[in-house]
PDB file of N, CA and C in Angstrom:
ATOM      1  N   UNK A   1       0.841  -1.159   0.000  1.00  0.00           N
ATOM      2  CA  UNK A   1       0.000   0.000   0.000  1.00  0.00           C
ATOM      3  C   UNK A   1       0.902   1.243   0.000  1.00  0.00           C
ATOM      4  N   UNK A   2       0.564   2.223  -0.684  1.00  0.00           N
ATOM      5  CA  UNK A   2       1.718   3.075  -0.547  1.00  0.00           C
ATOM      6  C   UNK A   2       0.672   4.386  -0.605  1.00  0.00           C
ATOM      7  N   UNK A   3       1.328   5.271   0.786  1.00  0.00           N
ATOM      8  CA  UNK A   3       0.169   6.490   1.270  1.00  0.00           C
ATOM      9  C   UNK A   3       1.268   7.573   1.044  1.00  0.00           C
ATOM     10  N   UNK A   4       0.129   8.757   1.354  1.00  0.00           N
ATOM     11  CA  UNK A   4       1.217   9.787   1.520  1.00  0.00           C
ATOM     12  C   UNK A   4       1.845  10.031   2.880  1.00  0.00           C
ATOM     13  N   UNK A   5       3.698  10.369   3.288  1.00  0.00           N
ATOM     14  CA  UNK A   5       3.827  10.585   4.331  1.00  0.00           C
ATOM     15  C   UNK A   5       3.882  11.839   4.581  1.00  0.00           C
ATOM     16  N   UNK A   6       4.212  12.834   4.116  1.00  0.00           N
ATOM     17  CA  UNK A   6       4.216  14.348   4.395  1.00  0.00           C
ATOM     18  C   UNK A   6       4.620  14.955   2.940  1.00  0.00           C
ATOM     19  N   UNK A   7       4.190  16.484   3.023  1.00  0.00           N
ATOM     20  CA  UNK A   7       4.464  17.302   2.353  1.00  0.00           C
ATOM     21  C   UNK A   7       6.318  17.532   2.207  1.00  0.00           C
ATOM     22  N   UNK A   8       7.168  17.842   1.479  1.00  0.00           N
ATOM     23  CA  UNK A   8       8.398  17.827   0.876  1.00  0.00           C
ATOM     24  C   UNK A   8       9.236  19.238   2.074  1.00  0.00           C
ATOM     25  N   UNK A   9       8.406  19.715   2.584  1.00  0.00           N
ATOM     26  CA  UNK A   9       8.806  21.033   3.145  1.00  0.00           C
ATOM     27  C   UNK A   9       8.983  20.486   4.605  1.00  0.00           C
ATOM     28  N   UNK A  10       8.389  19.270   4.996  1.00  0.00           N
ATOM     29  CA  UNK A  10       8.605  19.005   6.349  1.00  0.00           C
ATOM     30  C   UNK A  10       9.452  17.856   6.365  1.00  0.00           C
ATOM     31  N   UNK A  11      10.013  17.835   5.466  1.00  0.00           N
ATOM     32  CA  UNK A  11      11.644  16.894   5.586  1.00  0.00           C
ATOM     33  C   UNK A  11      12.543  16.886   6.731  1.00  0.00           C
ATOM     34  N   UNK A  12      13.165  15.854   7.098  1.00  0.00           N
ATOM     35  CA  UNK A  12      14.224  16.803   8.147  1.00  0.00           C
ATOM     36  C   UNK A  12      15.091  16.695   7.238  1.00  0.00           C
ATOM     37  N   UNK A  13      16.052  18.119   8.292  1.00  0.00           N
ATOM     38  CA  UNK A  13      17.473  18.482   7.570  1.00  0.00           C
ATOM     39  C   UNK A  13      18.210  17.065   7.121  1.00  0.00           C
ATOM     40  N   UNK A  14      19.159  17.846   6.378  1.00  0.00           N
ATOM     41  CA  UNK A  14      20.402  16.399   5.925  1.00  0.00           C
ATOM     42  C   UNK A  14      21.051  16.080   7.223  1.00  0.00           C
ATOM     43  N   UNK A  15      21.038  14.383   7.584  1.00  0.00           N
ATOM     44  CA  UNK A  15      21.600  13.886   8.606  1.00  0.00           C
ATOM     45  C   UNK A  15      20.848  14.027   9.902  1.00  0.00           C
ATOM     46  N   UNK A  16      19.811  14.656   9.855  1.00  0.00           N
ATOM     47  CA  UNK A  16      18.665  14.716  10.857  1.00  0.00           C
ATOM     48  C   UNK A  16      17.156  13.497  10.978  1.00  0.00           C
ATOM     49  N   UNK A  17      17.077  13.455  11.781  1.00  0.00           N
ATOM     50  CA  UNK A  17      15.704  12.612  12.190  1.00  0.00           C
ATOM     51  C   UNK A  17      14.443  12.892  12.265  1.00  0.00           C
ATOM     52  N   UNK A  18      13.376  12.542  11.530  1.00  0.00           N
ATOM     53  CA  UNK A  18      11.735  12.600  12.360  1.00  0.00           C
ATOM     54  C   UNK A  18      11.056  11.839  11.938  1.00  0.00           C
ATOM     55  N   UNK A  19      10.033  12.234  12.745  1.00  0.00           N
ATOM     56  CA  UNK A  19       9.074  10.745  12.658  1.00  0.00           C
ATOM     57  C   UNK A  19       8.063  11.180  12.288  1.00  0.00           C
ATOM     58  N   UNK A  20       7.153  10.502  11.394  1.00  0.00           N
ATOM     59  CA  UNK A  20       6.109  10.902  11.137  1.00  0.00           C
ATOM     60  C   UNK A  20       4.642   9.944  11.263  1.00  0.00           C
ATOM     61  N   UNK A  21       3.336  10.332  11.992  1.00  0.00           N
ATOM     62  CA  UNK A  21       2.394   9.128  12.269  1.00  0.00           C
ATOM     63  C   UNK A  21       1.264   8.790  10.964  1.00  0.00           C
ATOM     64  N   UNK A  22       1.144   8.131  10.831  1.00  0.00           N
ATOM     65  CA  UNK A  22      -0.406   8.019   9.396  1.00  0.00           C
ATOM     66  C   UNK A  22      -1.082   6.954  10.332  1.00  0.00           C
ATOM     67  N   UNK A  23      -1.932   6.602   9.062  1.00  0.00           N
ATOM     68  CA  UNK A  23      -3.390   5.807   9.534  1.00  0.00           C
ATOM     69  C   UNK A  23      -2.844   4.525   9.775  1.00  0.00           C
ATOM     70  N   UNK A  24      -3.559   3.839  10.068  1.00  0.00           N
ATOM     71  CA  UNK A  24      -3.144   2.374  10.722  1.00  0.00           C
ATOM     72  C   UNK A  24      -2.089   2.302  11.739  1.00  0.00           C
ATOM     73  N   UNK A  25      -1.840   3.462  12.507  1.00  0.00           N
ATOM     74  CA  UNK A  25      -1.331   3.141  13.700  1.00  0.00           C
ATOM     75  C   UNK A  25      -0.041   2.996  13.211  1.00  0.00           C
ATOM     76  N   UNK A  26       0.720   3.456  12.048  1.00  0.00           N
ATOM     77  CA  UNK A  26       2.155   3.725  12.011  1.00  0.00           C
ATOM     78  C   UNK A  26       2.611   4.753  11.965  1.00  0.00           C
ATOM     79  N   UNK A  27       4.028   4.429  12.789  1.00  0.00           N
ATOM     80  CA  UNK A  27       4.928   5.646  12.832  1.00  0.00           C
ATOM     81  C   UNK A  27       5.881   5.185  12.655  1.00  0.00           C
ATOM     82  N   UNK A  28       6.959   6.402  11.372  1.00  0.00           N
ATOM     83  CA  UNK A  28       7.974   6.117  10.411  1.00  0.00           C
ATOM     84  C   UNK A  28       8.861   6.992  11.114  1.00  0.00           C
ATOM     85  N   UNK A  29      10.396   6.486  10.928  1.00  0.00           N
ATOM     86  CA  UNK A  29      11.188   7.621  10.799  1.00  0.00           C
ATOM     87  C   UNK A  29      11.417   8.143   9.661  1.00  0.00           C
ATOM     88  N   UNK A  30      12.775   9.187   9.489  1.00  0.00           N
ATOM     89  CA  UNK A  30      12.656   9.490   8.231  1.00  0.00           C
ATOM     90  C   UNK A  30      13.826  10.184   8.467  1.00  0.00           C
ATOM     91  N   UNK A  31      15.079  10.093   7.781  1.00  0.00           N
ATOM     92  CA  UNK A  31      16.510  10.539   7.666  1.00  0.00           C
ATOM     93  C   UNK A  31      16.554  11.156   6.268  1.00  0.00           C
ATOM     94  N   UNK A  32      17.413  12.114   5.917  1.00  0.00           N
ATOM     95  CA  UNK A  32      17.476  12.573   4.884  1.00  0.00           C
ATOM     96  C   UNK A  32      19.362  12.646   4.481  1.00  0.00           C
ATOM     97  N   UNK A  33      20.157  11.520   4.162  1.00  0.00           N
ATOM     98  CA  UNK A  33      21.662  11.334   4.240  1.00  0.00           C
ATOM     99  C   UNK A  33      22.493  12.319   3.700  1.00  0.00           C
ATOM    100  N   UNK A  34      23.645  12.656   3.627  1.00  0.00           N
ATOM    101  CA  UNK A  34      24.126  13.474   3.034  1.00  0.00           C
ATOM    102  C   UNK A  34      24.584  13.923   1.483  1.00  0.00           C
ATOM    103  N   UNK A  35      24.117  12.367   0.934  1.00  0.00           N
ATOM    104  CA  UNK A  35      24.099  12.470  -1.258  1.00  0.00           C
ATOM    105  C   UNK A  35      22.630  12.969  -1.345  1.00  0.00           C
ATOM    106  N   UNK A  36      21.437  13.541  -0.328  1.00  0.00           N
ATOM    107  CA  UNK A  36      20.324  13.759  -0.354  1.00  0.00           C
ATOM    108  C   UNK A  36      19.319  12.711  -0.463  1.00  0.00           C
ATOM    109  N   UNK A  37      19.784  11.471  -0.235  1.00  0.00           N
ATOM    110  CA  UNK A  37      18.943   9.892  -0.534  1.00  0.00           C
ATOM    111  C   UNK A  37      17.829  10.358   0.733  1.00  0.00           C
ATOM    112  N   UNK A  38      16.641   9.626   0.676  1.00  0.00           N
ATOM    113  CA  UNK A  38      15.593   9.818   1.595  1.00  0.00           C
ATOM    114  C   UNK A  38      15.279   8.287   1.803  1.00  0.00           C
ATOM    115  N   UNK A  39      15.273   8.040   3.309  1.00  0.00           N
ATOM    116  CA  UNK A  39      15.258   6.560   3.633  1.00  0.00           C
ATOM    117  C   UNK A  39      14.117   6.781   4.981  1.00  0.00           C
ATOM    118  N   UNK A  40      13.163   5.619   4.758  1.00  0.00           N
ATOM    119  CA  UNK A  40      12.275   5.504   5.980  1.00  0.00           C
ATOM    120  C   UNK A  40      12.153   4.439   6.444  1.00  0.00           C
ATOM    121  N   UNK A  41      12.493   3.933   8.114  1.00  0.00           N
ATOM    122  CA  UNK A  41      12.103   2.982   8.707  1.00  0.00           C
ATOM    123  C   UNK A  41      11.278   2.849   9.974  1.00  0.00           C
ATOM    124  N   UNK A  42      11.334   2.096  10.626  1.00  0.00           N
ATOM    125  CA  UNK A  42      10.092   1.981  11.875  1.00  0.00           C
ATOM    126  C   UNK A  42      10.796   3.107  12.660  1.00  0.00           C
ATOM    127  N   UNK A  43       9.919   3.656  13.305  1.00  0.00           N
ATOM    128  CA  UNK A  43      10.713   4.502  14.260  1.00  0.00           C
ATOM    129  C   UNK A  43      10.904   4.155  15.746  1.00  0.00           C
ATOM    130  N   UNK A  44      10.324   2.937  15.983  1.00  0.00           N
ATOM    131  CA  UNK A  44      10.751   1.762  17.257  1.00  0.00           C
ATOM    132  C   UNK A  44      11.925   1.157  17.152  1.00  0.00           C
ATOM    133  N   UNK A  45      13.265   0.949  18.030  1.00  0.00           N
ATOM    134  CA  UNK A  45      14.062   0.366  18.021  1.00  0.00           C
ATOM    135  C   UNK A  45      13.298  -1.097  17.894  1.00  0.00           C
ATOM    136  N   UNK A  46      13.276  -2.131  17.366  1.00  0.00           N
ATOM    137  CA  UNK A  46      13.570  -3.205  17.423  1.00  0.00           C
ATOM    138  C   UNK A  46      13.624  -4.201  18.413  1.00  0.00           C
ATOM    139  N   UNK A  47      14.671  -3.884  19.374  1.00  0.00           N
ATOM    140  CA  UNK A  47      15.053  -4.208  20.689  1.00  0.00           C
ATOM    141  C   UNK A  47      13.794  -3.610  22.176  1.00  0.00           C
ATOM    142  N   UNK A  48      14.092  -2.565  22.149  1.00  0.00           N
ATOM    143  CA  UNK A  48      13.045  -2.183  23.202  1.00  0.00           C
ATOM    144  C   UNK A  48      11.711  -0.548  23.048  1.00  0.00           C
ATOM    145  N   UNK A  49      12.026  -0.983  21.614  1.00  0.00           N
ATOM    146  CA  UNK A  49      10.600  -0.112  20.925  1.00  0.00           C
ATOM    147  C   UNK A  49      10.990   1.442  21.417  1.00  0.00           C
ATOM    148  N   UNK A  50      12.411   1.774  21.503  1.00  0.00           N
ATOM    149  CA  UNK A  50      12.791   3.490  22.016  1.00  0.00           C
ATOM    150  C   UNK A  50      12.177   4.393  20.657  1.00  0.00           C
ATOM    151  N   UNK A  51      12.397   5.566  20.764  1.00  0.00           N
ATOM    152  CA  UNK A  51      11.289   6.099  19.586  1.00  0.00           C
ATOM    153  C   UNK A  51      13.157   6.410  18.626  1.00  0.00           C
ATOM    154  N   UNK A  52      13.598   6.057  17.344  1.00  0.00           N
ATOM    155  CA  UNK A  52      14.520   5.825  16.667  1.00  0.00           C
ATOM    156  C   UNK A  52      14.780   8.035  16.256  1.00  0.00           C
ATOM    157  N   UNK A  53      13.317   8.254  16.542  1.00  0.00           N
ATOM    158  CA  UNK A  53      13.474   9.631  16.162  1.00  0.00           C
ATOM    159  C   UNK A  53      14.517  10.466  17.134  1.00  0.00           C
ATOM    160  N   UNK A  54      14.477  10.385  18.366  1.00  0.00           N
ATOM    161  CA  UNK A  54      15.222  10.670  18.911  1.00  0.00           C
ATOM    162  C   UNK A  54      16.577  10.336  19.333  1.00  0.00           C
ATOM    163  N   UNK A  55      17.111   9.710  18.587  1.00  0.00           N
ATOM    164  CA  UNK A  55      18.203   9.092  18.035  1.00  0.00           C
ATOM    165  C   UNK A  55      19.284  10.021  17.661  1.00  0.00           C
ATOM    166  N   UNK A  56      20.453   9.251  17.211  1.00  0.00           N
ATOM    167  CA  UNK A  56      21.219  10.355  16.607  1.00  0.00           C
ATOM    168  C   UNK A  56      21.675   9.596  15.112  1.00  0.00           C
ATOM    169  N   UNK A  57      21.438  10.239  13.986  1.00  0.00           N
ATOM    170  CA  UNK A  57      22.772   9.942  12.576  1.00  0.00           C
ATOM    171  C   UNK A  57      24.208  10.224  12.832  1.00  0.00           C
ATOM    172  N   UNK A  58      24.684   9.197  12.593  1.00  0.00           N
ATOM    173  CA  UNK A  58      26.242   8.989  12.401  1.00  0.00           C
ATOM    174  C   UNK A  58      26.592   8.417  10.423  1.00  0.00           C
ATOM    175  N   UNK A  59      26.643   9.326   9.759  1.00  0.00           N
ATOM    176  CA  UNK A  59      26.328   9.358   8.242  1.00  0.00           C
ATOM    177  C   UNK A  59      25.160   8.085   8.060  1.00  0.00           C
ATOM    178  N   UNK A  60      25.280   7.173   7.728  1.00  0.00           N
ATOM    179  CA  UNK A  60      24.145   5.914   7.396  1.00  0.00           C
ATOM    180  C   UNK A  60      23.665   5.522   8.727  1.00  0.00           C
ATOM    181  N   UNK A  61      24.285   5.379   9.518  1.00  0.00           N
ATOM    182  CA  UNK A  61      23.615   4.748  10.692  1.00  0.00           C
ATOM    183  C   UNK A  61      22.877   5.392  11.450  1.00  0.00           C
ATOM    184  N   UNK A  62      21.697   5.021  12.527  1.00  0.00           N
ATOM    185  CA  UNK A  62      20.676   5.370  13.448  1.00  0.00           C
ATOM    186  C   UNK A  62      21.055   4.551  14.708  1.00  0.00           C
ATOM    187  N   UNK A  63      21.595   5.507  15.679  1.00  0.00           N
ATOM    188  CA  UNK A  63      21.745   5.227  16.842  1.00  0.00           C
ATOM    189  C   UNK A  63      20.836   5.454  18.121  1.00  0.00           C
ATOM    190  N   UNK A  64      20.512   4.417  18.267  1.00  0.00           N
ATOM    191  CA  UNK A  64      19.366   4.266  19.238  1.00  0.00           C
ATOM    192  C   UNK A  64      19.535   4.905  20.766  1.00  0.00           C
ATOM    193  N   UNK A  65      18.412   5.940  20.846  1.00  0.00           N
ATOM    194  CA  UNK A  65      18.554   6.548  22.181  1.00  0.00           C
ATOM    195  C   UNK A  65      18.657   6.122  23.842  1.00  0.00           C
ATOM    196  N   UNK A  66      18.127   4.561  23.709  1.00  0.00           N
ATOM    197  CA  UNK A  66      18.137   4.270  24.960  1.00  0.00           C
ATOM    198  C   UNK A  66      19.612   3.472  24.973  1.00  0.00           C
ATOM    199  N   UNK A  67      19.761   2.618  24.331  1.00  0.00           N
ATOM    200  CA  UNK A  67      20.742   2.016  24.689  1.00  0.00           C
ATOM    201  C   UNK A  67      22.406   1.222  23.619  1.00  0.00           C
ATOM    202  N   UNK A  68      21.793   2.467  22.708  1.00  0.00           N
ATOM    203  CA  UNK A  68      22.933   2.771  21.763  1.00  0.00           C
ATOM    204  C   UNK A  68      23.219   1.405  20.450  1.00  0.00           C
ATOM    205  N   UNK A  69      22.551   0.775  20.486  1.00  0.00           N
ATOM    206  CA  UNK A  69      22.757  -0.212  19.299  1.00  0.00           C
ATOM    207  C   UNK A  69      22.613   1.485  17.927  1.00  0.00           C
ATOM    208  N   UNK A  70      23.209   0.311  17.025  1.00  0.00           N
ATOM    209  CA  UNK A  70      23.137   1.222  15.599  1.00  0.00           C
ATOM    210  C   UNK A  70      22.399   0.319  14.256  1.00  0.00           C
ATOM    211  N   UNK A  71      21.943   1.150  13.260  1.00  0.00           N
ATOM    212  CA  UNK A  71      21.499  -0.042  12.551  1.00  0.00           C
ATOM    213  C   UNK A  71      22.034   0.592  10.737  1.00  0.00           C
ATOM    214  N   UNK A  72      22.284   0.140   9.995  1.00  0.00           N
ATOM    215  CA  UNK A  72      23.153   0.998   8.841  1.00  0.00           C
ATOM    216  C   UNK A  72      21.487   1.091   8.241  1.00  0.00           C
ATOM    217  N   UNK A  73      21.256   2.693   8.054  1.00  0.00           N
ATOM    218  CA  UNK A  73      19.495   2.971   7.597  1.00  0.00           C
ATOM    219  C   UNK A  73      19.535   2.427   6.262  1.00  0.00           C
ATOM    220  N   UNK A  74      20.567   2.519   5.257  1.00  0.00           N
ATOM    221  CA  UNK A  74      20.129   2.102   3.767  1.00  0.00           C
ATOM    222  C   UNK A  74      20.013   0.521   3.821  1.00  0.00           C
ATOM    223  N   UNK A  75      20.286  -0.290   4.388  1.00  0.00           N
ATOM    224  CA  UNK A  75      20.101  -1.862   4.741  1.00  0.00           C
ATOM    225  C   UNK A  75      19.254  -2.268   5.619  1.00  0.00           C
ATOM    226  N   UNK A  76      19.176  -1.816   7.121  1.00  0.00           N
ATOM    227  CA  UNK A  76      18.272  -2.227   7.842  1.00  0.00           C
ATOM    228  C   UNK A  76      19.240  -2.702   8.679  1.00  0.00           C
ATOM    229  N   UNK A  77      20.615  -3.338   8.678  1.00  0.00           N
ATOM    230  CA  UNK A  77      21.551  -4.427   9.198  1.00  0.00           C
ATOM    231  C   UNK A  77      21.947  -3.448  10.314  1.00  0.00           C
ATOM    232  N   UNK A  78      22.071  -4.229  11.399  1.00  0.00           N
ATOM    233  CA  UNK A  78      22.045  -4.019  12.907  1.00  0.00           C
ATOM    234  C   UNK A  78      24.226  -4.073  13.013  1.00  0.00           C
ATOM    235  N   UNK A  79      24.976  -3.507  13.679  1.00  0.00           N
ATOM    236  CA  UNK A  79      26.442  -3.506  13.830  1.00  0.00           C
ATOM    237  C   UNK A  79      26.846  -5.356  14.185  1.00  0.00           C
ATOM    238  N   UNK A  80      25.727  -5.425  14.990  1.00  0.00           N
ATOM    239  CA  UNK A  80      25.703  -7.144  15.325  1.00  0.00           C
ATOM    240  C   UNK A  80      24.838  -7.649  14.863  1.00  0.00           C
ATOM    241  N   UNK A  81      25.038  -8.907  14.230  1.00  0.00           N
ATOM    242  CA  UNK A  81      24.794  -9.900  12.786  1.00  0.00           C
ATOM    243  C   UNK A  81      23.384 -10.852  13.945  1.00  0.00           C
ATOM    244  N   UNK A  82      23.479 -10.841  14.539  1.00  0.00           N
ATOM    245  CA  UNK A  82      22.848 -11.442  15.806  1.00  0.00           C
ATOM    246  C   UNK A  82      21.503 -10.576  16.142  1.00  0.00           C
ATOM    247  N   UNK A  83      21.749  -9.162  16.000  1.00  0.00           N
ATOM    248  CA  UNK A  83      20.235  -8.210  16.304  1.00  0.00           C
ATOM    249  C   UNK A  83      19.438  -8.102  15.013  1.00  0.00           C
ATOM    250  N   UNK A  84      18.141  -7.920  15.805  1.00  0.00           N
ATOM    251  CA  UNK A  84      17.180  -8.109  14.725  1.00  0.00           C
ATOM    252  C   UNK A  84      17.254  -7.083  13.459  1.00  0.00           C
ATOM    253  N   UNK A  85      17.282  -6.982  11.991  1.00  0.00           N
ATOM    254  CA  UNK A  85      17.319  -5.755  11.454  1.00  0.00           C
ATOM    255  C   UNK A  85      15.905  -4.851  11.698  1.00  0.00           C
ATOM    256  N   UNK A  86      16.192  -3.643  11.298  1.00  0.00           N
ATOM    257  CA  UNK A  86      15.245  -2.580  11.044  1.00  0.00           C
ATOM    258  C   UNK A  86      14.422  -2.210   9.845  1.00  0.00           C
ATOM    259  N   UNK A  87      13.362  -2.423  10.035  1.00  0.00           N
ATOM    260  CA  UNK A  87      12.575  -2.938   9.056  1.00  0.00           C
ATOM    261  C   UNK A  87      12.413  -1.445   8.412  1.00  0.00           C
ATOM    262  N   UNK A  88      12.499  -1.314   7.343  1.00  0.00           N
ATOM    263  CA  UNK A  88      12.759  -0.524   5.936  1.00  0.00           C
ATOM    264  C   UNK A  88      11.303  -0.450   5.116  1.00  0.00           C
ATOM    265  N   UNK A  89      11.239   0.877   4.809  1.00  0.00           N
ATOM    266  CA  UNK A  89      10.047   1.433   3.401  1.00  0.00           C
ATOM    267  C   UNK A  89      10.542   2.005   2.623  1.00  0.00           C
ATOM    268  N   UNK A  90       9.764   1.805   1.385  1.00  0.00           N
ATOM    269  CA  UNK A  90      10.317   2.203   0.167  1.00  0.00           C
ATOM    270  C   UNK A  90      10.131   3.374   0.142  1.00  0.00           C
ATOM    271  N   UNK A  91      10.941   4.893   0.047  1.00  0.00           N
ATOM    272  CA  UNK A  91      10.544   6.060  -0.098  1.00  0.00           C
ATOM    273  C   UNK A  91      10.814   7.090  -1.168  1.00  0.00           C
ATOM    274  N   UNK A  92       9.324   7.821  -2.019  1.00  0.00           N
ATOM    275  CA  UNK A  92       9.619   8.299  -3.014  1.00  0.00           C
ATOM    276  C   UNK A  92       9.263   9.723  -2.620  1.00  0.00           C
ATOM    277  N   UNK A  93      10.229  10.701  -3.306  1.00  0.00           N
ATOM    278  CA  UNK A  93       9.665  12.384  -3.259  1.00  0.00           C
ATOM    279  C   UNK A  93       9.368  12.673  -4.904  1.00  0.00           C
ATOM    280  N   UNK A  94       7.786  13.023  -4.844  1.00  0.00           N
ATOM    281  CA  UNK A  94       7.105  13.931  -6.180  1.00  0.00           C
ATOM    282  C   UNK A  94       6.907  14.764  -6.357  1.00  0.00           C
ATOM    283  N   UNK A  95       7.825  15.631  -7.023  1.00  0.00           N
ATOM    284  CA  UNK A  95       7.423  16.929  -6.488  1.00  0.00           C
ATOM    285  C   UNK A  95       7.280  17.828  -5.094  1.00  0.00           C
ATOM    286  N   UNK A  96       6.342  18.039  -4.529  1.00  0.00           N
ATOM    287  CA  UNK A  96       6.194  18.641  -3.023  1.00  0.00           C
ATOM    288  C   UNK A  96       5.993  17.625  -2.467  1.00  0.00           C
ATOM    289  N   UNK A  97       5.509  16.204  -2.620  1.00  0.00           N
ATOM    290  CA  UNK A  97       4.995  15.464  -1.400  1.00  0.00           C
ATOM    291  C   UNK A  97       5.632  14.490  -1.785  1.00  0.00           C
ATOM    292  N   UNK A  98       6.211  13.642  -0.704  1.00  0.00           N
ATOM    293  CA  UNK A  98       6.792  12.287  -0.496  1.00  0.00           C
ATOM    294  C   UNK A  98       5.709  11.098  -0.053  1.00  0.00           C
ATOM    295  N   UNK A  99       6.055   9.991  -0.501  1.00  0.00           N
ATOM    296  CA  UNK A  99       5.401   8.635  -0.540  1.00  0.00           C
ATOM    297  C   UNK A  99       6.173   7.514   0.059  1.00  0.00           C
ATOM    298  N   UNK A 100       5.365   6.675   0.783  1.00  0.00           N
ATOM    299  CA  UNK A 100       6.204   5.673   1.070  1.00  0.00           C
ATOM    300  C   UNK A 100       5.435   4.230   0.668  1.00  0.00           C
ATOM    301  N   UNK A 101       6.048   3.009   0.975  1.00  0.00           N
ATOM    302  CA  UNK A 101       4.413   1.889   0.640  1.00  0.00           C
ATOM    303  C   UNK A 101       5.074   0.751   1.785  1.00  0.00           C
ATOM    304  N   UNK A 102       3.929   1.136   2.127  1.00  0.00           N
ATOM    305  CA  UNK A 102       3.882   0.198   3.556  1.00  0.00           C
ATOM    306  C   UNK A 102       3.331  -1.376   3.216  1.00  0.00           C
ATOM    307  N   UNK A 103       3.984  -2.059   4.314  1.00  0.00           N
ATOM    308  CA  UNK A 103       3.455  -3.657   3.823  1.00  0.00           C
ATOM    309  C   UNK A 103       2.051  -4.037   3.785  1.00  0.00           C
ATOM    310  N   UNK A 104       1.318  -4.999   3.319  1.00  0.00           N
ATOM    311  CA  UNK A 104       0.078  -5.291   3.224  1.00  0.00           C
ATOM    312  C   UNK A 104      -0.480  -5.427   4.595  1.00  0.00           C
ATOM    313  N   UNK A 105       0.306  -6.124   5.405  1.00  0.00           N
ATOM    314  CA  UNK A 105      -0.226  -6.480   6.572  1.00  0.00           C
ATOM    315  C   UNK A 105       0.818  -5.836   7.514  1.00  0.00           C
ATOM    316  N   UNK A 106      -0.531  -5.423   8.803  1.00  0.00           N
ATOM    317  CA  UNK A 106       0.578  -4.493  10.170  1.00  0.00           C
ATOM    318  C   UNK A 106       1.365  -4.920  10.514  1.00  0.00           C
ATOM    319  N   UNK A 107       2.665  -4.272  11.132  1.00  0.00           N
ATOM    320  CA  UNK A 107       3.542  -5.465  12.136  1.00  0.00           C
ATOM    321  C   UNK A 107       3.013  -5.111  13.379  1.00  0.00           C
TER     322      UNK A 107
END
């Protein structure tokens, strides 16, 4: 299914974080890297559901606020081969508004 996530103007900066909520009870992050690539994933750590928005970028990676795992955002892959990855959406910008397409079924 692929909805709209926000208007193009409420991007975050390059190397910055936010999250954004839609219908069905999801909430995305949303990084914007420094070649300008736009990448969106869950905005729950994985591990203990911390909000990923408040996080910090270290160029590709999302470092988790509570207890510092990292996960490389263009892959999903966790620093340890052992943690769960970070589940990834496909994200397009058209013009003013960006799109993402979420899976058929909730997680």
């Amino acid at each position: 299914m692929i909805v709209k996530l926000c208007a193009a103007e409420d991007l975050p900066s390059t190397g910055e974080l936010k999250s954004f909520r839609g219908g069905n009870n999801f909430e995305i992050c949303v990084a914007q890297l420094e070649r300008g690539e736009l990448v969106a994933f869950d905005n729950r750590c994985p591990h203990q559901a911390a909000p990923l928005s408040a996080g910090q970028m270290e160029g590709c990676r999302v470092i988790c606020p509570y207890h510092a795992w990292s996960w490389d955002v263009t892959t999903g892959k966790s620093d340890n081969a052992a943690d769960p990855d970070l589940p990834r959406y496909e994200v397009r910008r058209y013009g003013d508004e960006v799109f993402i397409q979420l899976p058929s079924a909730p997680r």
